[in-house]
C-alpha atoms as a PDB file:
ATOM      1  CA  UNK A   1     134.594  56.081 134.196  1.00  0.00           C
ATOM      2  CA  UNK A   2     131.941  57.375 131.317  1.00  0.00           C
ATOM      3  CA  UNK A   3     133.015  59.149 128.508  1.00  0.00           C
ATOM      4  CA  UNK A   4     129.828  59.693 126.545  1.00  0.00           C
ATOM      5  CA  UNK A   5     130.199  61.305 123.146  1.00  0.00           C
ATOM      6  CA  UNK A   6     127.297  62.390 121.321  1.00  0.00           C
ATOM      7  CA  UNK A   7     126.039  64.605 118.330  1.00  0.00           C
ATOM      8  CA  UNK A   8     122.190  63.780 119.455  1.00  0.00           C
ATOM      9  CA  UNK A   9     119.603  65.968 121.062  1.00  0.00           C
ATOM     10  CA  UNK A  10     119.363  64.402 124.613  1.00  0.00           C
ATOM     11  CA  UNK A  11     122.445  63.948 126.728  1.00  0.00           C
ATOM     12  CA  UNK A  12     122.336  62.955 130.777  1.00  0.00           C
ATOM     13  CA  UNK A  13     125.261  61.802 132.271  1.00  0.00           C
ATOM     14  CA  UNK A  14     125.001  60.381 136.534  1.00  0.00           C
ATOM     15  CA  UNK A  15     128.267  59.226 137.430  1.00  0.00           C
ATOM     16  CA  UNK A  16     131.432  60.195 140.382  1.00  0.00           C
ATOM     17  CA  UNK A  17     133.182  61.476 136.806  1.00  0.00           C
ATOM     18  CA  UNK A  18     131.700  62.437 133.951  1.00  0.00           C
ATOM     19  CA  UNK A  19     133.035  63.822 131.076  1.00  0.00           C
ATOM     20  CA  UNK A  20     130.673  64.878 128.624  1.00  0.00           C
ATOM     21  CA  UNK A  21     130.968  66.311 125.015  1.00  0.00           C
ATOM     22  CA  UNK A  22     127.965  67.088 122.512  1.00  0.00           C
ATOM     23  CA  UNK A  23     126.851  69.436 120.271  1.00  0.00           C
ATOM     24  CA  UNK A  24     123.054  68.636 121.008  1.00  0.00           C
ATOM     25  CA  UNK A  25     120.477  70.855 121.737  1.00  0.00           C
ATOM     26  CA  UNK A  26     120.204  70.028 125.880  1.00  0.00           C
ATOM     27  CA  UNK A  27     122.860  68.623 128.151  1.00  0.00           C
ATOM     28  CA  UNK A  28     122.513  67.723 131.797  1.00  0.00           C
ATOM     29  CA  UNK A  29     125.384  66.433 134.322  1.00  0.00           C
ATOM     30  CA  UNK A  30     124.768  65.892 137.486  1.00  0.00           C
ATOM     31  CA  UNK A  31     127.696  63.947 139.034  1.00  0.00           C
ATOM     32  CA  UNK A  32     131.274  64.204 141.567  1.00  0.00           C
ATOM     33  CA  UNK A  33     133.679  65.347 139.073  1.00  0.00           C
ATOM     34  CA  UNK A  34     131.930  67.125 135.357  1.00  0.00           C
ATOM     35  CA  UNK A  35     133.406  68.865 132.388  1.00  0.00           C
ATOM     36  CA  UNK A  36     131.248  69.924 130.228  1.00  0.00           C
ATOM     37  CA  UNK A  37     131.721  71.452 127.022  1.00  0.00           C
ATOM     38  CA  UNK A  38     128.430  72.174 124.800  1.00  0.00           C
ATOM     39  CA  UNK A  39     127.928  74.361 121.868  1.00  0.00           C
ATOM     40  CA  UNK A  40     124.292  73.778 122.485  1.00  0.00           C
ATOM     41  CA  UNK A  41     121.021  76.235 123.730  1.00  0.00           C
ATOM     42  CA  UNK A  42     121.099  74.876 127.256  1.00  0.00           C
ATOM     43  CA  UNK A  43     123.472  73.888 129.545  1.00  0.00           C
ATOM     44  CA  UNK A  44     123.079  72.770 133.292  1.00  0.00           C
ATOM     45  CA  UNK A  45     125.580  71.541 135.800  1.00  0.00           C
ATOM     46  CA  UNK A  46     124.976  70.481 139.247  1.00  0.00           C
ATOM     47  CA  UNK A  47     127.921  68.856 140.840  1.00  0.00           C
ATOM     48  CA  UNK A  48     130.596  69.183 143.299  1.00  0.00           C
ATOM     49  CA  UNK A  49     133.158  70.218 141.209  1.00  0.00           C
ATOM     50  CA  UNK A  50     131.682  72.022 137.585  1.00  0.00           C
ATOM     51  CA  UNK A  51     133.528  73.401 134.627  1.00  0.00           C
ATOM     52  CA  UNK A  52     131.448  74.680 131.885  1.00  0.00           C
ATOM     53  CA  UNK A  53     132.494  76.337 128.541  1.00  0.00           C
ATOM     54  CA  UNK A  54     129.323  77.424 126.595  1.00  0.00           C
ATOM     55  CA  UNK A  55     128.477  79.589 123.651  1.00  0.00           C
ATOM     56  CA  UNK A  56     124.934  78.657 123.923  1.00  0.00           C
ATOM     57  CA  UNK A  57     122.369  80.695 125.068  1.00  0.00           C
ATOM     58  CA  UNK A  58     121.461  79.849 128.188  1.00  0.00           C
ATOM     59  CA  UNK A  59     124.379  78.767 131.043  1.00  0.00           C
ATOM     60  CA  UNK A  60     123.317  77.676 134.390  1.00  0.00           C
ATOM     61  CA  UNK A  61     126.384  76.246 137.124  1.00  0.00           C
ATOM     62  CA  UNK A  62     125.127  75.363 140.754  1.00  0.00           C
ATOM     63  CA  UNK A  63     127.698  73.876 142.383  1.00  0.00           C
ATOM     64  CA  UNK A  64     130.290  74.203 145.336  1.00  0.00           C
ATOM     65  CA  UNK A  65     133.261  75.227 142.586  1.00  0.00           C
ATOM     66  CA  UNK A  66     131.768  76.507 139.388  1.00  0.00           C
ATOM     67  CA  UNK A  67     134.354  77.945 136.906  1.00  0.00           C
ATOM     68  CA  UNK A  68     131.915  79.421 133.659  1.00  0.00           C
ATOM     69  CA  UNK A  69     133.297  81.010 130.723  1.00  0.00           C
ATOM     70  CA  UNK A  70     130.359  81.572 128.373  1.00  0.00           C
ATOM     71  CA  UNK A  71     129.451  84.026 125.608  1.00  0.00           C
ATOM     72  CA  UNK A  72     125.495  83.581 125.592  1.00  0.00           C
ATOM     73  CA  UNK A  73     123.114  85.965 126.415  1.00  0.00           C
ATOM     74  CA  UNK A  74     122.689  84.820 130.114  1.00  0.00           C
ATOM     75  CA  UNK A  75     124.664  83.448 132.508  1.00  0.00           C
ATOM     76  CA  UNK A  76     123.888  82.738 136.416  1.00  0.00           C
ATOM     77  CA  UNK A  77     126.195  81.001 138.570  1.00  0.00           C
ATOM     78  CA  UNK A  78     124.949  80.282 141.824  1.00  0.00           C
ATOM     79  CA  UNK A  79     127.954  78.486 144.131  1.00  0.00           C
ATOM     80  CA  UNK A  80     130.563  78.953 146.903  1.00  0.00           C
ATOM     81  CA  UNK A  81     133.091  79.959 145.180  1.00  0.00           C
ATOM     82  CA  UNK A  82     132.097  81.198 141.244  1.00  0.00           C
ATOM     83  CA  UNK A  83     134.465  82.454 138.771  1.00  0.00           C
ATOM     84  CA  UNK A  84     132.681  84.161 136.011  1.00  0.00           C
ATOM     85  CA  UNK A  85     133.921  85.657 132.522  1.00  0.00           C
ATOM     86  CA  UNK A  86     131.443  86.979 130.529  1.00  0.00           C
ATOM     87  CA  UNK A  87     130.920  89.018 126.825  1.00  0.00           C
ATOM     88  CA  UNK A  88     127.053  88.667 127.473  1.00  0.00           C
ATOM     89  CA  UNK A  89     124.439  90.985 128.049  1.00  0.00           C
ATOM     90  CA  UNK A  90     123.324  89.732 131.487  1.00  0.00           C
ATOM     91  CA  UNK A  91     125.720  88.500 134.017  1.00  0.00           C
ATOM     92  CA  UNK A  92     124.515  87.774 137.830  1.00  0.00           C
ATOM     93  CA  UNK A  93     126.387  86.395 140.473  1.00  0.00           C
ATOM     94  CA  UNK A  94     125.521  85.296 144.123  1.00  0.00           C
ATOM     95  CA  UNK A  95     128.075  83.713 145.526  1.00  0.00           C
ATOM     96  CA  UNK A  96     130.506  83.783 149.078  1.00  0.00           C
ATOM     97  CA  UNK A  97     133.229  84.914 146.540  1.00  0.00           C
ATOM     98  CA  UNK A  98     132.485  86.577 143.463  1.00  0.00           C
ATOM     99  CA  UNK A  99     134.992  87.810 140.618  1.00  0.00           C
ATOM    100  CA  UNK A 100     133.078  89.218 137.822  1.00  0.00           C
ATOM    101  CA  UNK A 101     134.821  90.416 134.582  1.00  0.00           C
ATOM    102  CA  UNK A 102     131.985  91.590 132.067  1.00  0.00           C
ATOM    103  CA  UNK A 103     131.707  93.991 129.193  1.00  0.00           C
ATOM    104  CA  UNK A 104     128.082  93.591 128.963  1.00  0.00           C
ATOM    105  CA  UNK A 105     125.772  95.814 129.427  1.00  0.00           C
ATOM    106  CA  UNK A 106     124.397  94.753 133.259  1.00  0.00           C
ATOM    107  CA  UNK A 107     126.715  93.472 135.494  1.00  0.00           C
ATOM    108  CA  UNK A 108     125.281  92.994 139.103  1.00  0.00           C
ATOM    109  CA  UNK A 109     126.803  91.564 141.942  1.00  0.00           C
ATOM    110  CA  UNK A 110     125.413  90.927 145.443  1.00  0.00           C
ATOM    111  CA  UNK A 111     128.023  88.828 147.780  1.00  0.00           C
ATOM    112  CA  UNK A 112     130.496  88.832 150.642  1.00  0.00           C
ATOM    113  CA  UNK A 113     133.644  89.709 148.457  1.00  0.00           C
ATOM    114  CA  UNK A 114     132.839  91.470 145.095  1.00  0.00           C
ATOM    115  CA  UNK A 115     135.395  92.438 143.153  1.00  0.00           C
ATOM    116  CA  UNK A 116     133.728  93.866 139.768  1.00  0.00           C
ATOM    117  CA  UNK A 117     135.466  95.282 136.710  1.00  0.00           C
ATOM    118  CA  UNK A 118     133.040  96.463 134.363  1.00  0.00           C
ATOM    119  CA  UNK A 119     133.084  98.250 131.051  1.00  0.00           C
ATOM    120  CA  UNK A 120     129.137  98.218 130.375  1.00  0.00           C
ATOM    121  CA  UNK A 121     126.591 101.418 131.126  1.00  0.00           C
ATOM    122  CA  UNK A 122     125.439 100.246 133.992  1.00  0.00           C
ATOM    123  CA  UNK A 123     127.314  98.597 137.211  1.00  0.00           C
ATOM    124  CA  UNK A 124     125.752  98.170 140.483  1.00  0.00           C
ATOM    125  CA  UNK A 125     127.513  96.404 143.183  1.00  0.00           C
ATOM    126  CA  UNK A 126     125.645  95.211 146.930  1.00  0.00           C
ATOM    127  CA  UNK A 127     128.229  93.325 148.938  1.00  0.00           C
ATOM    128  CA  UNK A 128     129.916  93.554 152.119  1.00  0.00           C
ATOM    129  CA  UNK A 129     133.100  94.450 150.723  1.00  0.00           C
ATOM    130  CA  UNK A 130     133.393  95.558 147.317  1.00  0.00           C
ATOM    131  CA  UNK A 131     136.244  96.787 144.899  1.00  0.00           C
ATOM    132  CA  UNK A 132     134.731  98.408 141.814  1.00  0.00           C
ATOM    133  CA  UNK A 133     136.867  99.852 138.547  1.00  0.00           C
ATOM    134  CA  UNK A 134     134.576 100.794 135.910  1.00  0.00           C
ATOM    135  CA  UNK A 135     134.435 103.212 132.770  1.00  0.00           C
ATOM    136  CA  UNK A 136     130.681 102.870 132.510  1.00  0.00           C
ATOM    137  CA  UNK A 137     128.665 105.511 132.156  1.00  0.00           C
ATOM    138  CA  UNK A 138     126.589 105.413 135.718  1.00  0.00           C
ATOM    139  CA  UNK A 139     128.461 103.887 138.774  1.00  0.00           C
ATOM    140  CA  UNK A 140     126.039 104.278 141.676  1.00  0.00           C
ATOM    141  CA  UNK A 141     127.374 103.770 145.723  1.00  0.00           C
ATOM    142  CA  UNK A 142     125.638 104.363 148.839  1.00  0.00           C
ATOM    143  CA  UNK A 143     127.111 104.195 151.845  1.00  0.00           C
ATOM    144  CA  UNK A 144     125.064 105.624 154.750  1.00  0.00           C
ATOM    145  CA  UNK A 145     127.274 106.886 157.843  1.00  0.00           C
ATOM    146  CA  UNK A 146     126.047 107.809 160.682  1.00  0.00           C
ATOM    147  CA  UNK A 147     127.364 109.689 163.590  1.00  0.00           C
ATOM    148  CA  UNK A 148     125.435 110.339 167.078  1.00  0.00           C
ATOM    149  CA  UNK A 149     126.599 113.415 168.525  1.00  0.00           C
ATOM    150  CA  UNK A 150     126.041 113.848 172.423  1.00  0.00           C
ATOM    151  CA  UNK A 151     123.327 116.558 173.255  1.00  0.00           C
ATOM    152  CA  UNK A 152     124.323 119.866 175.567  1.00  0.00           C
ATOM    153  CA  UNK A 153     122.048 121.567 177.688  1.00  0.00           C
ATOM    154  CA  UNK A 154     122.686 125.110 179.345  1.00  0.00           C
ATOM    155  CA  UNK A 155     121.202 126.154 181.940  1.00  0.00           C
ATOM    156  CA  UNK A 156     121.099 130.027 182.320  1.00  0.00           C
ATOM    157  CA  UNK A 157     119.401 131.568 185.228  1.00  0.00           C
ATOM    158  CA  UNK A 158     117.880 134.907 185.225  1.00  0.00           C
ATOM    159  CA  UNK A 159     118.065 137.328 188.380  1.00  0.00           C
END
C-alpha cells in the first residue's frame, strides 16, 4: 500500500493500489487499483480500474473502467466502459459504452451505445445505436434506407 503525497513536479506511482495526490506539474499512475486527483497540466492513467478528477489542461484515461470528470480544455477517454462529464471545449469518446454529458462546444461520439446530451453548436453522433437530445444549433443524422423493389415486365403482343 503507497500513499505518495507530493507538492513536486514529477510524480510516478507502480503499484496493485495507488493512491496518488499532487499538485505538480505531471502525474503518471500506472497500477491495479488508481485514484488520482491532480490540479496539474497533465494527467495520465493507465490501469485496470482509473478515477481521475482534473482541472488541468490536458486529461488522458485508458483503462478497462475510466470514470473522468474534468474541466480542461481536452479530454479523451479511451476504455470499455467510459463515463465522461465535461464543461470543456473538446470532448471525444471511443468506447463499447459511451455516456457523454458536455456543454462544450464539440461533442463527438463514435461507439456501440451512445447516448449524447449536448448543449454546444455542434453534435455529431456515429454509433450503432444512438440516443441524441440536444438544443444545439446543427444536429446532423444520416440514416440511409434502402428498399429493393421487385421488377415487372409486360409482355404485350401486337396482331
Amino acid at each position: 500500500m503507497i500513499m505518495p503525497t507530493s507538492a513536486s513536479s514529477p510524480t510516478t506511482s507502480k503499484s496493485t493500489t495507488s493512491v496518488t495526490t499532487s499538485t505538480a506539474s505531471s502525474t503518471t499512475s500506472k497500477s491495479t487499483t488508481s485514484v488520482t486527483t491532480s490540479t496539474a497540466s497533465s494527467t495520465t492513467s493507465q490501469s485496470t480500474t482509473s478515477i481521475t478528477t482534473s482541472t488541468a489542461s490536458s486529461t488522458t484515461s485508458k483503462s478497462t473502467t475510466s470514470v473522468t470528470t474534468s474541466t480542461a480544455s481536452s479530454t479523451t477517454s479511451q476504455s470499455t466502459t467510459s463515463v465522461t462529464t465535461s464543461t470543456a471545449s473538446s470532448t471525444t469518446s471511443k468506447s463499447t459504452t459511451s455516456v457523454t454529458t458536455s456543454t462544450a462546444s464539440s461533442t463527438t461520439s463514435q461507439s456501440t451505445t451512445s447516448i449524447t446530451t449536448s448543449t454546444a453548436s455542434s453534435t455529431t453522433s456515429q454509433s450503432t445505436t444512438s440516443i441524441t437530445t440536444s438544443t444545439a444549433f446543427s444536429t446532423i443524422k444520416i440514416k440511409h434506407q434502402y428498399k429493393q423493389r421487385p421488377l415487372r415486365h409486360h409482355n404485350q403482343q401486337h396482331q
